[in-house]
Protein backbone atom coordinates (compact mmCIF):
# COMPACT_ATOMS: atom_id res chain seq x y z
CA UNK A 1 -18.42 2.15 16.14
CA UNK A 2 -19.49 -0.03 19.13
CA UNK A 3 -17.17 -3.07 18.48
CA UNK A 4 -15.49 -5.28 16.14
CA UNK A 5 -15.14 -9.00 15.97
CA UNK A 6 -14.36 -11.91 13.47
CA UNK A 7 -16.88 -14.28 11.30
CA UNK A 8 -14.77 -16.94 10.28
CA UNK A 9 -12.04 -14.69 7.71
CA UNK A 10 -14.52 -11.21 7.83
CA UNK A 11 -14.14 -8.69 10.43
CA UNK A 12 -17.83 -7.41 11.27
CA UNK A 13 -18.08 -3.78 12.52
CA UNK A 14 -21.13 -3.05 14.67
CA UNK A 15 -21.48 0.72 14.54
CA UNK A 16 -24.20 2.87 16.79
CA UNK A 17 -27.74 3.43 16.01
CA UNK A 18 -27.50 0.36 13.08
CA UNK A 19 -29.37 -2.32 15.17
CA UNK A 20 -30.64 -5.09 12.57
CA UNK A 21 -29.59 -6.71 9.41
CA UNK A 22 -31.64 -4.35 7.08
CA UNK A 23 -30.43 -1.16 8.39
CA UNK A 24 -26.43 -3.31 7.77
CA UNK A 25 -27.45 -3.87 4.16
CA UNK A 26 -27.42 -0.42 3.34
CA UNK A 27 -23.63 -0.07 4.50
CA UNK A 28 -22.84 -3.32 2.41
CA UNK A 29 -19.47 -2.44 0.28
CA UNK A 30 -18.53 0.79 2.30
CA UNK A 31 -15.35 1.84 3.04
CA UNK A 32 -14.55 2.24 7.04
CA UNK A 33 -12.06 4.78 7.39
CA UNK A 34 -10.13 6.34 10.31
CA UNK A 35 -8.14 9.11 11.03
CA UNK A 36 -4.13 8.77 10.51
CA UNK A 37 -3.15 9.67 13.75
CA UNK A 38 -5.69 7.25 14.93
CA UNK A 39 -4.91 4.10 13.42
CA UNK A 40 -2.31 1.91 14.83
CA UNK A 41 1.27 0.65 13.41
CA UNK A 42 1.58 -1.71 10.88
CA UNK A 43 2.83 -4.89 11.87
CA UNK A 44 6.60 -5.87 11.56
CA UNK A 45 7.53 -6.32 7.72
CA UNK A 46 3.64 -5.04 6.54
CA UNK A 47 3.51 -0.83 5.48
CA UNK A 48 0.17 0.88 4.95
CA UNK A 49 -0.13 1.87 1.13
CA UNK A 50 -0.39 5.31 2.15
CA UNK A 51 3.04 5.30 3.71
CA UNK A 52 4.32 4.64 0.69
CA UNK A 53 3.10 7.01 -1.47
CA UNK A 54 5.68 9.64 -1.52
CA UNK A 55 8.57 7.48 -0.96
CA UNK A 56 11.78 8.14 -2.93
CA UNK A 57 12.83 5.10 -4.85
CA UNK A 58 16.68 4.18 -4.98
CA UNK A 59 18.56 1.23 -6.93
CA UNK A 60 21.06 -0.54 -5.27
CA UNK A 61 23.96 1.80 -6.85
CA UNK A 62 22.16 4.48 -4.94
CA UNK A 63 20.54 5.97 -8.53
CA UNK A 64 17.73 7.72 -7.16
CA UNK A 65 14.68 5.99 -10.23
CA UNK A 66 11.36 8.61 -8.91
CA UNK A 67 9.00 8.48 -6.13
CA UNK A 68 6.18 6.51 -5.46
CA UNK A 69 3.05 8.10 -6.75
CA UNK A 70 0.53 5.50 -6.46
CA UNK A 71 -0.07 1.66 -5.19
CA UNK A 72 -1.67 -0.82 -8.00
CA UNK A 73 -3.29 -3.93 -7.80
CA UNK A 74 -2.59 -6.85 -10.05
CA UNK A 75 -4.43 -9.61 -8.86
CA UNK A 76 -1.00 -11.13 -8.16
CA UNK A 77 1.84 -9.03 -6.57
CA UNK A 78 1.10 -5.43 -6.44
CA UNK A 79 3.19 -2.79 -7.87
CA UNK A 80 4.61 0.24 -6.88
CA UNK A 81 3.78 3.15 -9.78
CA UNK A 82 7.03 4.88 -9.49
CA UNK A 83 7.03 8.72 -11.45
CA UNK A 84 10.91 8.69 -12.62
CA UNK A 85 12.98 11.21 -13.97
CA UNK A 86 11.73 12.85 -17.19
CA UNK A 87 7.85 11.78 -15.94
CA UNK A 88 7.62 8.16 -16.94
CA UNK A 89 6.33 5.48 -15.28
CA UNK A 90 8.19 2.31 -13.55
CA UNK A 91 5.79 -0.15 -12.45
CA UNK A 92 8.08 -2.28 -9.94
CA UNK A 93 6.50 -5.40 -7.69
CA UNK A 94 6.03 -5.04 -4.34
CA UNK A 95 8.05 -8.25 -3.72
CA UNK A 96 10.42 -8.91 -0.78
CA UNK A 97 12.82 -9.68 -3.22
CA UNK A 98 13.01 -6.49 -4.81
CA UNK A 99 11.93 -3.83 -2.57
CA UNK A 100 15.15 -4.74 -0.65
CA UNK A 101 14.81 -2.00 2.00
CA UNK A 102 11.73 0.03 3.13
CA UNK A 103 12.23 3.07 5.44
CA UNK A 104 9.03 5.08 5.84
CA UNK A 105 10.12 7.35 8.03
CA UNK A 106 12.39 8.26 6.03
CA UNK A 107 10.37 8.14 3.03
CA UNK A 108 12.93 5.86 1.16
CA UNK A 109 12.76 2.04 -0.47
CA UNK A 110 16.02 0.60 -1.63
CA UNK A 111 15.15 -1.67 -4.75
CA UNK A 112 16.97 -4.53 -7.18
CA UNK A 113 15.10 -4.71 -10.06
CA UNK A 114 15.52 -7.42 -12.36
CA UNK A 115 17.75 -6.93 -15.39
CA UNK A 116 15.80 -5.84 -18.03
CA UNK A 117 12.22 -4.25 -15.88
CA UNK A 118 13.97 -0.47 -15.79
CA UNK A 119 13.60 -0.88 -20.07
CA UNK A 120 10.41 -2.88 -19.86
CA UNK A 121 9.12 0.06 -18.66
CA UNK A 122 9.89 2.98 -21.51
């Protein structure tokens, strides 16, 4: 990649050796990628979905409900796809007011669910 910048609300990558619009087109709807160790750290209060895979969710008792096995996209708030206890699966929002506490280094999120989304989900 030779630079980045912004068009209005898109970031535009101009990568080497892709010179004109026509040889752009064919990259249309690819995913850019980089290394882990390369990318930079998320910004105060944001996590990289990746960082949360594998993170062990508690309740606010300390009840340990699974771990994160997958990020999923509503259209609204996304949820967390938690694997609990037994193998089911607890789809919680990713919503600052119930994913009380994130600690990725750690690999831990601290959670109040609302009263009845633990049963929702059996």
């Amino acid at each position: 990649m030779e630079r980045t910048w912004m068009h209005g609300d898109v970031l535009v990558f101009k990568f080497k050796g892709i010179d004109t619009i026509s040889d752009a087109e064919r990259l249309a709807g690819l995913d850019v990628t980089i290394p882990m160790e390369q990318r930079g750290p998320a910004p105060e209060g944001e996590y990289y979905q990746s960082d949360l895979v594998g993170c062990e969710v508690f309740d606010g008792e300390g009840r340990l409900l699974g771990v994160v096995e997958a990020w999923e996209k509503t259209g609204g708030t996304p949820n967390l796809a938690v694997r609990a206890t037994g193998g089911r699966e607890i789809l919680i929002p990713f919503a600052k007011s119930i994913c009380r506490k994130i600690d990725v280094a750690a690999k831990r999120i601290e959670v109040s669910l609302p009263e009845g989304l633990e049963e929702l989900n059996q």
